[in-house]
PDB file of N, CA and C in Angstrom:
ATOM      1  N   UNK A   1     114.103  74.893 145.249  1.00  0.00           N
ATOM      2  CA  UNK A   1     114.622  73.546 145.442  1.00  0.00           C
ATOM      3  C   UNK A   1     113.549  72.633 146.042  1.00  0.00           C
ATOM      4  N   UNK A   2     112.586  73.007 146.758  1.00  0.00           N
ATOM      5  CA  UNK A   2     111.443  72.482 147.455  1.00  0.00           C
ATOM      6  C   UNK A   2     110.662  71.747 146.816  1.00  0.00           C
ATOM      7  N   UNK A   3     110.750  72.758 145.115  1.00  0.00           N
ATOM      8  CA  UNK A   3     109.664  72.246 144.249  1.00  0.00           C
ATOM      9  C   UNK A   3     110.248  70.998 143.820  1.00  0.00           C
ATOM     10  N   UNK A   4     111.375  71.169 142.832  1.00  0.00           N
ATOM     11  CA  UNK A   4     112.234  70.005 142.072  1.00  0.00           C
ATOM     12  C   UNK A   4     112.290  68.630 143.409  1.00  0.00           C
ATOM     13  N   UNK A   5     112.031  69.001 144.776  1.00  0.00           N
ATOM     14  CA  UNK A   5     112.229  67.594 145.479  1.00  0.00           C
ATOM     15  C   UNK A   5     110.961  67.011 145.591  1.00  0.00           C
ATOM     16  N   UNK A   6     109.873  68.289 145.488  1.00  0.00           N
ATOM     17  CA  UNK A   6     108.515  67.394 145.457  1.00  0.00           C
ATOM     18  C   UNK A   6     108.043  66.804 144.054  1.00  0.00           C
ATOM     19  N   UNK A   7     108.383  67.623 142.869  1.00  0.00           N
ATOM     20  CA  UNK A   7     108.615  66.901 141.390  1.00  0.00           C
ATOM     21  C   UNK A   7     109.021  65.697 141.678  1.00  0.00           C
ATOM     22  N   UNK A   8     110.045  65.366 142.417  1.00  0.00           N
ATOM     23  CA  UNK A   8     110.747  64.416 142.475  1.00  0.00           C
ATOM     24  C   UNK A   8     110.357  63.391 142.916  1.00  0.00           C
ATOM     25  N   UNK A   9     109.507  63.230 144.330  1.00  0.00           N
ATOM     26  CA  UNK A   9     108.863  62.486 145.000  1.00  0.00           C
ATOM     27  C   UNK A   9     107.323  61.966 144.292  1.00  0.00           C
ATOM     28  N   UNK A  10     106.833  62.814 143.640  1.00  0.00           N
ATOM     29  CA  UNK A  10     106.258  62.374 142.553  1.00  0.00           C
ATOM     30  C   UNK A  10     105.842  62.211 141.036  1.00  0.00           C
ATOM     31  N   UNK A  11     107.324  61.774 140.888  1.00  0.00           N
ATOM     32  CA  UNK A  11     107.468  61.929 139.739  1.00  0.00           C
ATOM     33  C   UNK A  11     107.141  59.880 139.215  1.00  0.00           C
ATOM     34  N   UNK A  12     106.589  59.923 138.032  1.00  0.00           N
ATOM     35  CA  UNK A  12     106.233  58.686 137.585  1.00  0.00           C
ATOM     36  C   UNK A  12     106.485  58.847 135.939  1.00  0.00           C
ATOM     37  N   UNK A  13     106.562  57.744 135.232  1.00  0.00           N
ATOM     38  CA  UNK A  13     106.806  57.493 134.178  1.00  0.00           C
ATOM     39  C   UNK A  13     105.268  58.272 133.313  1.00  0.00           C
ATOM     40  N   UNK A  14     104.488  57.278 133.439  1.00  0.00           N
ATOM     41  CA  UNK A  14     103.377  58.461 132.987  1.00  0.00           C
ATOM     42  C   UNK A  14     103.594  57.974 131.392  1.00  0.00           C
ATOM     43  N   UNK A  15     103.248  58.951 130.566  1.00  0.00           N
ATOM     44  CA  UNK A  15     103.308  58.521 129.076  1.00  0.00           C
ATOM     45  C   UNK A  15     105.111  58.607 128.470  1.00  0.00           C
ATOM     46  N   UNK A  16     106.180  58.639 129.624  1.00  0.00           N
ATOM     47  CA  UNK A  16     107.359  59.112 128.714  1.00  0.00           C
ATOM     48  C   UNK A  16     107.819  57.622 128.483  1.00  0.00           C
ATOM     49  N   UNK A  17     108.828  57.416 127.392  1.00  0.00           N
ATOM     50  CA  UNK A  17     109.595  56.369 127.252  1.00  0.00           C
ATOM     51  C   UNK A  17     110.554  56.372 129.088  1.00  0.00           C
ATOM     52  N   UNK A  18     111.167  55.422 129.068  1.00  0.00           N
ATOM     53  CA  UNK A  18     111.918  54.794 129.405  1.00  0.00           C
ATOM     54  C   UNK A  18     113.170  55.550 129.650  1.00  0.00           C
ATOM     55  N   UNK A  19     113.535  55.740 128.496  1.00  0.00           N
ATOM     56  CA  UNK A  19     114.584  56.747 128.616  1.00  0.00           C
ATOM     57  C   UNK A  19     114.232  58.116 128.833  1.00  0.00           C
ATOM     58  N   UNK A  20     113.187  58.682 128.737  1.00  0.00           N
ATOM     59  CA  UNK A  20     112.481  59.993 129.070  1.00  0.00           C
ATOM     60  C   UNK A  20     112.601  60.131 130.501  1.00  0.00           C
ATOM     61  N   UNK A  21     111.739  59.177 131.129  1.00  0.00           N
ATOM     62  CA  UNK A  21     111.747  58.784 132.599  1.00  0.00           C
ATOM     63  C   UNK A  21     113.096  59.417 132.944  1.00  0.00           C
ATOM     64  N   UNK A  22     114.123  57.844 132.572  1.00  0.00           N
ATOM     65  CA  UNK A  22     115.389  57.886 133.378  1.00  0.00           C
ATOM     66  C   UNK A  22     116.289  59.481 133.660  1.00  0.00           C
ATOM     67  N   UNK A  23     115.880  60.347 132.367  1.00  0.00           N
ATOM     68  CA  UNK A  23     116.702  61.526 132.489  1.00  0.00           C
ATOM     69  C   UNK A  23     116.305  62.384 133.545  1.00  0.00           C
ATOM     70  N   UNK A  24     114.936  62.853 133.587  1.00  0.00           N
ATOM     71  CA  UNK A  24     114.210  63.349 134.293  1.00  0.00           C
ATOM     72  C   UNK A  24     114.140  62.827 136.373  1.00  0.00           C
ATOM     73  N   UNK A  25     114.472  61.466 135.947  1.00  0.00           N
ATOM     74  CA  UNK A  25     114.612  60.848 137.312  1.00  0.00           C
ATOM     75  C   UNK A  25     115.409  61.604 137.805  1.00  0.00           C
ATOM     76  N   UNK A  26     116.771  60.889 136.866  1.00  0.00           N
ATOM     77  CA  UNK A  26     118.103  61.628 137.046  1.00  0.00           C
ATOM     78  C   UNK A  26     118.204  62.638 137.800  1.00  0.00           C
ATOM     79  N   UNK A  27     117.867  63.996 136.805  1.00  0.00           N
ATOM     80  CA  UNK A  27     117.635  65.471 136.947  1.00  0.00           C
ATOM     81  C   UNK A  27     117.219  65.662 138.056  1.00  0.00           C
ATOM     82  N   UNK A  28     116.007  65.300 138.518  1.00  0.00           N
ATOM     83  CA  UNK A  28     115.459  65.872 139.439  1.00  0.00           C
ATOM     84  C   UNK A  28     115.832  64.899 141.224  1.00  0.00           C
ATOM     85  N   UNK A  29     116.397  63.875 140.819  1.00  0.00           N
ATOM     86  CA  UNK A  29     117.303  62.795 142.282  1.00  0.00           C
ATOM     87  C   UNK A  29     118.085  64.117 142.597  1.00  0.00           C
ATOM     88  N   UNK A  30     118.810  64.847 142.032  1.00  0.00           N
ATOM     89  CA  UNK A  30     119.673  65.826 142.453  1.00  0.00           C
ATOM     90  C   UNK A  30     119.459  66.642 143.843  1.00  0.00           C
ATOM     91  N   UNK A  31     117.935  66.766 143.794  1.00  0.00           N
ATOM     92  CA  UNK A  31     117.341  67.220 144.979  1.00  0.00           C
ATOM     93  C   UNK A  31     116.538  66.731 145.875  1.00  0.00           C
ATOM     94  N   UNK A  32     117.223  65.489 145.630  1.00  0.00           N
ATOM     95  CA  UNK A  32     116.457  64.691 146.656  1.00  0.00           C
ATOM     96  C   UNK A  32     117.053  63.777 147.368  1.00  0.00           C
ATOM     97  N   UNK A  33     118.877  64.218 147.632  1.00  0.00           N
ATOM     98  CA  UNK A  33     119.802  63.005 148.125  1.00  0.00           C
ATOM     99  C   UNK A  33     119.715  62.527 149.207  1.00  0.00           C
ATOM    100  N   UNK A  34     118.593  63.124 149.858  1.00  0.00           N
ATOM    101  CA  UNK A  34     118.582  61.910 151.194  1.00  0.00           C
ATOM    102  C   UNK A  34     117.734  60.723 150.930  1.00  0.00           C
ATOM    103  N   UNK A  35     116.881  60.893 150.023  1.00  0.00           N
ATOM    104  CA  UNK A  35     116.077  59.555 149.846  1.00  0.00           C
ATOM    105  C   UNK A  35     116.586  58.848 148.868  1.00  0.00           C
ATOM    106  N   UNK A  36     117.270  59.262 147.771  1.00  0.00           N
ATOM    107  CA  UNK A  36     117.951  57.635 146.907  1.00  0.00           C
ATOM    108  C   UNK A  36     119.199  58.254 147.483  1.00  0.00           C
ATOM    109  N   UNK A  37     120.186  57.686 148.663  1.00  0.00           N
ATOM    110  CA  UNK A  37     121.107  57.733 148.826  1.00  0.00           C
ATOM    111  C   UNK A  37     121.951  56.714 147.937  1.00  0.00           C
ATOM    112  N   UNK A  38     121.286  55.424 147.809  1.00  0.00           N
ATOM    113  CA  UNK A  38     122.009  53.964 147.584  1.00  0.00           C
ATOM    114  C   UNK A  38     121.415  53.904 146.707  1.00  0.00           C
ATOM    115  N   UNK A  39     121.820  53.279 145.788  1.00  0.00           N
ATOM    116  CA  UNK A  39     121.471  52.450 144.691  1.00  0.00           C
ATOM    117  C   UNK A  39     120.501  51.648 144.770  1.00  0.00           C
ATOM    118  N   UNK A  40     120.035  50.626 145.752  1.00  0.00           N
ATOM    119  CA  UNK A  40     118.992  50.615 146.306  1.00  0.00           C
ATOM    120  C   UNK A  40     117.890  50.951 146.386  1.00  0.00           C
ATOM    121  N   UNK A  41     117.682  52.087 147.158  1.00  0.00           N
ATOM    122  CA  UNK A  41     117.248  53.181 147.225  1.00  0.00           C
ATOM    123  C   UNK A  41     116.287  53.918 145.668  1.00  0.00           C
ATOM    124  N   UNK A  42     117.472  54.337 144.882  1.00  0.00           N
ATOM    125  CA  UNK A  42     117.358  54.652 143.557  1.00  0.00           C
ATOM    126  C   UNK A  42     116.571  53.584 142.967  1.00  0.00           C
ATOM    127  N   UNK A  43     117.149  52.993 143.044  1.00  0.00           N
ATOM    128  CA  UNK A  43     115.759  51.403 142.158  1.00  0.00           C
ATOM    129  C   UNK A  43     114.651  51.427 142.344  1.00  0.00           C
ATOM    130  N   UNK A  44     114.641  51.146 143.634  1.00  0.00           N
ATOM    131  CA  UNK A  44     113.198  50.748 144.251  1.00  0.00           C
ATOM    132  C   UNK A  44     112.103  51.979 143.795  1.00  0.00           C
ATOM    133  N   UNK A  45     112.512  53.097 143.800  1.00  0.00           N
ATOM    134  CA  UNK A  45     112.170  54.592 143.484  1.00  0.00           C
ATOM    135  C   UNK A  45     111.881  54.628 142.209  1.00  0.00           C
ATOM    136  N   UNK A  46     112.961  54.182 141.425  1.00  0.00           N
ATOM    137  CA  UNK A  46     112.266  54.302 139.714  1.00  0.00           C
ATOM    138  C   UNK A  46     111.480  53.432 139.324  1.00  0.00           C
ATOM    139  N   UNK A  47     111.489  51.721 140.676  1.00  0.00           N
ATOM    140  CA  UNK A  47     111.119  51.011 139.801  1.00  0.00           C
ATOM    141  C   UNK A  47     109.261  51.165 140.100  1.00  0.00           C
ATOM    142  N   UNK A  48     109.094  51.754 141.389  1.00  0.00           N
ATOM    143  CA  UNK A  48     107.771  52.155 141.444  1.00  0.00           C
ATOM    144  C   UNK A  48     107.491  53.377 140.737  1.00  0.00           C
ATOM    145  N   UNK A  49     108.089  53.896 140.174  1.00  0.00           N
ATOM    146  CA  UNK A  49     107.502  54.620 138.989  1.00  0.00           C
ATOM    147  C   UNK A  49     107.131  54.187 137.800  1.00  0.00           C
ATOM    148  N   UNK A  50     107.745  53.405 137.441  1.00  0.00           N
ATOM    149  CA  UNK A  50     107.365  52.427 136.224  1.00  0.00           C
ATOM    150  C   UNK A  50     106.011  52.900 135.486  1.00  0.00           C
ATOM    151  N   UNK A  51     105.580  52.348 134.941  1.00  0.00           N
ATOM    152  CA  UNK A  51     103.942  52.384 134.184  1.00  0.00           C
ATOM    153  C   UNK A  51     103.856  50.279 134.552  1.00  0.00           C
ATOM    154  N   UNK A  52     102.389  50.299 135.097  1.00  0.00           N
ATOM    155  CA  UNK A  52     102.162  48.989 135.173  1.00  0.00           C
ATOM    156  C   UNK A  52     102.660  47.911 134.427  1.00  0.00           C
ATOM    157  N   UNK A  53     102.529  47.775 133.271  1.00  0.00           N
ATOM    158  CA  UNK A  53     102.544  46.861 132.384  1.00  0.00           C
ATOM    159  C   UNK A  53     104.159  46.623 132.434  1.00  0.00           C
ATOM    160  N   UNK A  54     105.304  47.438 132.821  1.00  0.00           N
ATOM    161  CA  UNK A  54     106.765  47.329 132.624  1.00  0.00           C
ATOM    162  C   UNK A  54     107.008  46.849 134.310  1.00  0.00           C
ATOM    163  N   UNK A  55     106.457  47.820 135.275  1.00  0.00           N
ATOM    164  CA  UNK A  55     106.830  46.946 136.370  1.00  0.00           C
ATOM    165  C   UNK A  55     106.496  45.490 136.921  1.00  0.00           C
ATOM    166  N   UNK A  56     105.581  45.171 136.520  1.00  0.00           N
ATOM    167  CA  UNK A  56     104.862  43.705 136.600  1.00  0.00           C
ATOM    168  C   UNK A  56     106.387  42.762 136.045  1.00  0.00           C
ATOM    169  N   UNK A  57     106.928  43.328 134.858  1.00  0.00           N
ATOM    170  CA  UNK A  57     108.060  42.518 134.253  1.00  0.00           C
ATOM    171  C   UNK A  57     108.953  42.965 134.845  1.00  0.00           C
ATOM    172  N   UNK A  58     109.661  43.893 135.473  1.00  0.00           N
ATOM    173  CA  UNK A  58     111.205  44.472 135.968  1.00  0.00           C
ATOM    174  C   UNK A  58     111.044  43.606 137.506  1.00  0.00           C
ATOM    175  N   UNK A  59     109.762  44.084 138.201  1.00  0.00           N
ATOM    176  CA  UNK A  59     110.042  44.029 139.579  1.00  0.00           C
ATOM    177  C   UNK A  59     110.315  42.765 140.458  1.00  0.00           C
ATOM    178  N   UNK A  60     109.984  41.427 139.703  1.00  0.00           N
ATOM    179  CA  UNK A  60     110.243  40.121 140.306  1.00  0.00           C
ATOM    180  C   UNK A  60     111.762  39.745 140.277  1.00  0.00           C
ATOM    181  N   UNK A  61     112.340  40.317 139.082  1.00  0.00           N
ATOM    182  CA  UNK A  61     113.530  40.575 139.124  1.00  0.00           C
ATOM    183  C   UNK A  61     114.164  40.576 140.026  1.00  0.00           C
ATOM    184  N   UNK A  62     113.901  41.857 140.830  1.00  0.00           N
ATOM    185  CA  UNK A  62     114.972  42.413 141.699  1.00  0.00           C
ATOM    186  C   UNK A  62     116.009  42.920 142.084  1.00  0.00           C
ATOM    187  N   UNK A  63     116.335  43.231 140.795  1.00  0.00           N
ATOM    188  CA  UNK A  63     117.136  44.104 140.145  1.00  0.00           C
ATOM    189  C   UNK A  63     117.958  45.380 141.121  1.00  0.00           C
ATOM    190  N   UNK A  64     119.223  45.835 141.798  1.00  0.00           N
ATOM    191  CA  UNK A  64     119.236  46.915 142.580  1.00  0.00           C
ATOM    192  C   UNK A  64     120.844  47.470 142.091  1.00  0.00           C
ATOM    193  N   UNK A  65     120.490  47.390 141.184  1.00  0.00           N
ATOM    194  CA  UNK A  65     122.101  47.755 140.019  1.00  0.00           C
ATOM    195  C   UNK A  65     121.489  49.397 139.381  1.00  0.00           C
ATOM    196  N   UNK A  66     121.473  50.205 139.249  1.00  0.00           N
ATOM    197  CA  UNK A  66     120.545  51.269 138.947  1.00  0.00           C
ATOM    198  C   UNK A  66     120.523  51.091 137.102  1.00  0.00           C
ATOM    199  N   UNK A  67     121.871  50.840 136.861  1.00  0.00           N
ATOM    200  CA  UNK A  67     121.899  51.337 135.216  1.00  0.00           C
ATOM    201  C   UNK A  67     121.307  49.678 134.464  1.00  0.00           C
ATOM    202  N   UNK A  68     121.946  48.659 135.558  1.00  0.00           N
ATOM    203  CA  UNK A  68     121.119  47.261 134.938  1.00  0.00           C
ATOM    204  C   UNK A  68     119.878  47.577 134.789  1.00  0.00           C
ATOM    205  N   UNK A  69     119.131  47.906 136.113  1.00  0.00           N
ATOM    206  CA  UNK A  69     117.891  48.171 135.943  1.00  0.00           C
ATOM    207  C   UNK A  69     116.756  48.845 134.937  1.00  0.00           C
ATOM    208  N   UNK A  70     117.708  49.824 134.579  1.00  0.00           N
ATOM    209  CA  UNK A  70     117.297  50.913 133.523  1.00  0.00           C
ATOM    210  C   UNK A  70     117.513  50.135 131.885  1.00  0.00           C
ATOM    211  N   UNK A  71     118.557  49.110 132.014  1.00  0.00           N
ATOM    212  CA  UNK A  71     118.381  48.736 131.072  1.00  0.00           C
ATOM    213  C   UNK A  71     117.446  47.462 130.643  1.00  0.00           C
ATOM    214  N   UNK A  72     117.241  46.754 131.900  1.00  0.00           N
ATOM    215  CA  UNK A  72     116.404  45.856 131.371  1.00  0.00           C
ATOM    216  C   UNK A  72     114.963  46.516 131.391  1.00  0.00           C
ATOM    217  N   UNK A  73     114.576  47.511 132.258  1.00  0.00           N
ATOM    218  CA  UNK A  73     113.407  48.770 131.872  1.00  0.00           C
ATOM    219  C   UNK A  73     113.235  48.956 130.546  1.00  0.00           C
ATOM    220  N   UNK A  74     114.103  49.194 129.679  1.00  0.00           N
ATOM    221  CA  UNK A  74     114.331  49.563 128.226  1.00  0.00           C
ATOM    222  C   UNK A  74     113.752  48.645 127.141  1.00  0.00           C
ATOM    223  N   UNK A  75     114.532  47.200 127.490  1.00  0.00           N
ATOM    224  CA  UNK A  75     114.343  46.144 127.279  1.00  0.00           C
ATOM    225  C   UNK A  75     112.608  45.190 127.337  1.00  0.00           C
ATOM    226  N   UNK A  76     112.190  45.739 128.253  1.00  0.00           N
ATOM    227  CA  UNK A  76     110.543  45.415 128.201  1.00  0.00           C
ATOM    228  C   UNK A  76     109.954  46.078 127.634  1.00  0.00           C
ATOM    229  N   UNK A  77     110.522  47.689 127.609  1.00  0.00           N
ATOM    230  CA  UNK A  77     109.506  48.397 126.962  1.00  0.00           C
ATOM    231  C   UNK A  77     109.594  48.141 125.572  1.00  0.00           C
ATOM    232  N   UNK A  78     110.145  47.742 124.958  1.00  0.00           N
ATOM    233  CA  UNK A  78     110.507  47.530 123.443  1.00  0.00           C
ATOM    234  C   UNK A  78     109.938  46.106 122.960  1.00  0.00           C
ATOM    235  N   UNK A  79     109.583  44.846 124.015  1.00  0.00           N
ATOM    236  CA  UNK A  79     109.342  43.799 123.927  1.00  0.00           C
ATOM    237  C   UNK A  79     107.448  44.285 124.096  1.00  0.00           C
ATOM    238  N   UNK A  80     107.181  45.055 125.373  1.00  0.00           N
ATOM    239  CA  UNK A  80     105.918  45.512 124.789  1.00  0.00           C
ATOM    240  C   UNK A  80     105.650  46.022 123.495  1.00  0.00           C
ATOM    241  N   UNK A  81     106.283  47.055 123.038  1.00  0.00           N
ATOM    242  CA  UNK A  81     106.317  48.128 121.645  1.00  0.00           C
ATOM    243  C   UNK A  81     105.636  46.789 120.992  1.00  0.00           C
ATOM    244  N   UNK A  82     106.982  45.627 120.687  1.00  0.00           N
ATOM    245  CA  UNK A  82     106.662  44.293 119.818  1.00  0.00           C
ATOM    246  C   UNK A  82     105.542  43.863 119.746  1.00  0.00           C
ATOM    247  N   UNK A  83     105.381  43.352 120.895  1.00  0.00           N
ATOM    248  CA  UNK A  83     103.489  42.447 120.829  1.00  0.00           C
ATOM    249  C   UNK A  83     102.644  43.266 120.507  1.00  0.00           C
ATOM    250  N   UNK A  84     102.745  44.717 120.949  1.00  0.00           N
ATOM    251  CA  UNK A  84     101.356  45.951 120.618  1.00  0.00           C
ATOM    252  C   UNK A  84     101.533  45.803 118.862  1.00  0.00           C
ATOM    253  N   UNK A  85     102.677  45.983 118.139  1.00  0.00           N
ATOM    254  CA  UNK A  85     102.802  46.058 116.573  1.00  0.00           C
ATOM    255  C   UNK A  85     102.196  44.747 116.513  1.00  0.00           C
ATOM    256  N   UNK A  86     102.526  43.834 116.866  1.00  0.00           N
ATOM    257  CA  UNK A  86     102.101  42.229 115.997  1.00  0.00           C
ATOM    258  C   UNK A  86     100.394  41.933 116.520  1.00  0.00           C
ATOM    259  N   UNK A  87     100.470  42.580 117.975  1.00  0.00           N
ATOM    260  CA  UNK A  87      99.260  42.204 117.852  1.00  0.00           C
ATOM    261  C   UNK A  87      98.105  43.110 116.668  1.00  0.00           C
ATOM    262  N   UNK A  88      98.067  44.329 116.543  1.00  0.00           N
ATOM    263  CA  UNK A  88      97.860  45.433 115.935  1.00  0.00           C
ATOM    264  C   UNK A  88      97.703  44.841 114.204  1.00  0.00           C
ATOM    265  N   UNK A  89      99.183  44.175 113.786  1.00  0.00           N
ATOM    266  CA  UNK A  89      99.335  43.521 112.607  1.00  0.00           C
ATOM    267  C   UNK A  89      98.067  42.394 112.802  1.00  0.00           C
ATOM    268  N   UNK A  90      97.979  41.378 113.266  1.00  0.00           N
ATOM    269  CA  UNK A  90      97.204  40.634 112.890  1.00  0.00           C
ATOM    270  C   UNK A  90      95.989  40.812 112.975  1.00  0.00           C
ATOM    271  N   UNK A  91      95.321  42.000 114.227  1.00  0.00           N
ATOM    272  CA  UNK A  91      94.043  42.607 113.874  1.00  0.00           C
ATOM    273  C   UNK A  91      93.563  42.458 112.099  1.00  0.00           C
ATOM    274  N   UNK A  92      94.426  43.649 111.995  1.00  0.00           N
ATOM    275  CA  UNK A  92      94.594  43.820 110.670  1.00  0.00           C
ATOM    276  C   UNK A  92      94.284  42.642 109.701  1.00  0.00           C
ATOM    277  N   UNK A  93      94.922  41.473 109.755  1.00  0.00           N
ATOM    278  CA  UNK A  93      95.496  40.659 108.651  1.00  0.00           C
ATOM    279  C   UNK A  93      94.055  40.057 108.867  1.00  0.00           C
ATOM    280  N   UNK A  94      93.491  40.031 110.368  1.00  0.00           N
ATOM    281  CA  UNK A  94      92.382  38.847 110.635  1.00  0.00           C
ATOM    282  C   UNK A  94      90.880  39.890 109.978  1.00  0.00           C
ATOM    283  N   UNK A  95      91.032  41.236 109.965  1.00  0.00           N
ATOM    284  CA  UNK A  95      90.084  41.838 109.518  1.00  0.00           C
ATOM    285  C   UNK A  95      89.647  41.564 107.788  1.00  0.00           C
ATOM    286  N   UNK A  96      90.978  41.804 107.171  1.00  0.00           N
ATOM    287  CA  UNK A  96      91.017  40.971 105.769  1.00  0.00           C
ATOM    288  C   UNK A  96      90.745  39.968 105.241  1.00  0.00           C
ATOM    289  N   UNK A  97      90.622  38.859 106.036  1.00  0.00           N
ATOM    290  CA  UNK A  97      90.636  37.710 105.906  1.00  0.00           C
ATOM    291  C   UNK A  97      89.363  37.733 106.022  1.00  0.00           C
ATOM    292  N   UNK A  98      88.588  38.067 107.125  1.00  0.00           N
ATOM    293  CA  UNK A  98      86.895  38.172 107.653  1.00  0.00           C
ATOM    294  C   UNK A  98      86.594  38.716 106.015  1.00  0.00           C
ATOM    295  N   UNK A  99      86.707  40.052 105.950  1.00  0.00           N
ATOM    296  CA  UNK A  99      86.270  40.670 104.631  1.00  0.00           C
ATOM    297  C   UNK A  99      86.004  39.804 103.660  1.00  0.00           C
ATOM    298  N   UNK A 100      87.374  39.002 103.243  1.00  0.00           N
ATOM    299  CA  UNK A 100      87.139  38.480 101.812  1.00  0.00           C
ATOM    300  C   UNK A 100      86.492  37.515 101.992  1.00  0.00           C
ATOM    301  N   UNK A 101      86.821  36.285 102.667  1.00  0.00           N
ATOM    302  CA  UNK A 101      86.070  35.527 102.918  1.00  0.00           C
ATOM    303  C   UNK A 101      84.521  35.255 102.867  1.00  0.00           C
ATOM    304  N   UNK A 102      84.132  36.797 103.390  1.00  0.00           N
ATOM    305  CA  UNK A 102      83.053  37.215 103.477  1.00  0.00           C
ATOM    306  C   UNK A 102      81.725  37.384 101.885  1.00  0.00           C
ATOM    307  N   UNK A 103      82.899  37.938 101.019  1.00  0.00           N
ATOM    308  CA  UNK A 103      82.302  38.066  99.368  1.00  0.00           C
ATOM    309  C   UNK A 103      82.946  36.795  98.746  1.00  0.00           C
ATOM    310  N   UNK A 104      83.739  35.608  99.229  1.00  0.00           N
ATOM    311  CA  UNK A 104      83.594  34.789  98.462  1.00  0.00           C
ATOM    312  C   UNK A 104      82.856  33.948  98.000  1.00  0.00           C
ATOM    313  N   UNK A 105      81.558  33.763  98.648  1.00  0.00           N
ATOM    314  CA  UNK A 105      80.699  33.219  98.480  1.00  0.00           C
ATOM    315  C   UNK A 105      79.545  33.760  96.693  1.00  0.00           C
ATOM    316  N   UNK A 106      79.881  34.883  96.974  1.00  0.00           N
ATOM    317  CA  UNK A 106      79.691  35.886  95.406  1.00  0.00           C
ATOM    318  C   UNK A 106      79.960  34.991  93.448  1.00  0.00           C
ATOM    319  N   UNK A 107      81.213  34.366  93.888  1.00  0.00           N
ATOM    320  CA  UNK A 107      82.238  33.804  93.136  1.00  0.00           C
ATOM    321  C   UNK A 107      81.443  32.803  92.535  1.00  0.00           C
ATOM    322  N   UNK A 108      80.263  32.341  92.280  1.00  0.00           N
ATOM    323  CA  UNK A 108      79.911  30.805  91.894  1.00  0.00           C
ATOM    324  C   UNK A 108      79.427  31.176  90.540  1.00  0.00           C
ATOM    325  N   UNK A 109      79.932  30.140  89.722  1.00  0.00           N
ATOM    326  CA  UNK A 109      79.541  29.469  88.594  1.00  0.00           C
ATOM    327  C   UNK A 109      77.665  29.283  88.267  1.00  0.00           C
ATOM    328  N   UNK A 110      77.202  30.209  86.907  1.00  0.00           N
ATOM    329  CA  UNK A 110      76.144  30.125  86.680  1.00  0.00           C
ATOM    330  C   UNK A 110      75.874  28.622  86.246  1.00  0.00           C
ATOM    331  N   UNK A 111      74.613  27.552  86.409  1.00  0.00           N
ATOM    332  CA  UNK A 111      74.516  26.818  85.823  1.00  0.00           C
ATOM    333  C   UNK A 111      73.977  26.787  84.204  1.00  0.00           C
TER     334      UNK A 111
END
């Protein structure tokens, strides 16, 4: 039980989703009821586990609802997912564009 409370105490999001996190939080709070007694408590705990880029967005919030919390957690991470695809997409679209652009000059009319 010693172990699962020190798992517990440092336990961080790390590479899992969101919902990975939350189960594992879950799981392992079991052995650790003197420190997230409150809901409170519980927040503040997951929400410094976070991965940077999601707590920067949850934590101004202030959020101390545990399952609100978890859901607007969810909610950023998916709004990140978004910008990483679009930004990713237009890499892409802007690399194509460089390319052709690049051999259009090729295209001219012999006199």
């Amino acid at each position: 039980m010693d172990a699962q409370r020190k798992a517990f105490l440092n336990l961080v999001q790390g590479n899992k989703s969101v919902a990975e996190y939350e189960a594992e939080f879950l799981r392992l709070s079991r052995y650790a009821r003197g420190i997230v007694r409150t809901d409170y408590e519980r927040c503040v705990r997951f929400e410094d586990g976070l991965r940077d880029e999601l707590r920067v967005l949850i934590a101004p919030q202030r959020e101390r609802e545990f399952a609100i919390l978890v859901e607007k957690a969810k909610i950023a991470e998916e709004v990140k997912r978004s910008e990483r695809q679009n930004r990713d997409k237009d890499r892409g679209r802007n690399k194509r564009n460089f390319g052709s652009s690049g051999s259009a000059g090729g295209f001219q009319k012999e006199a």
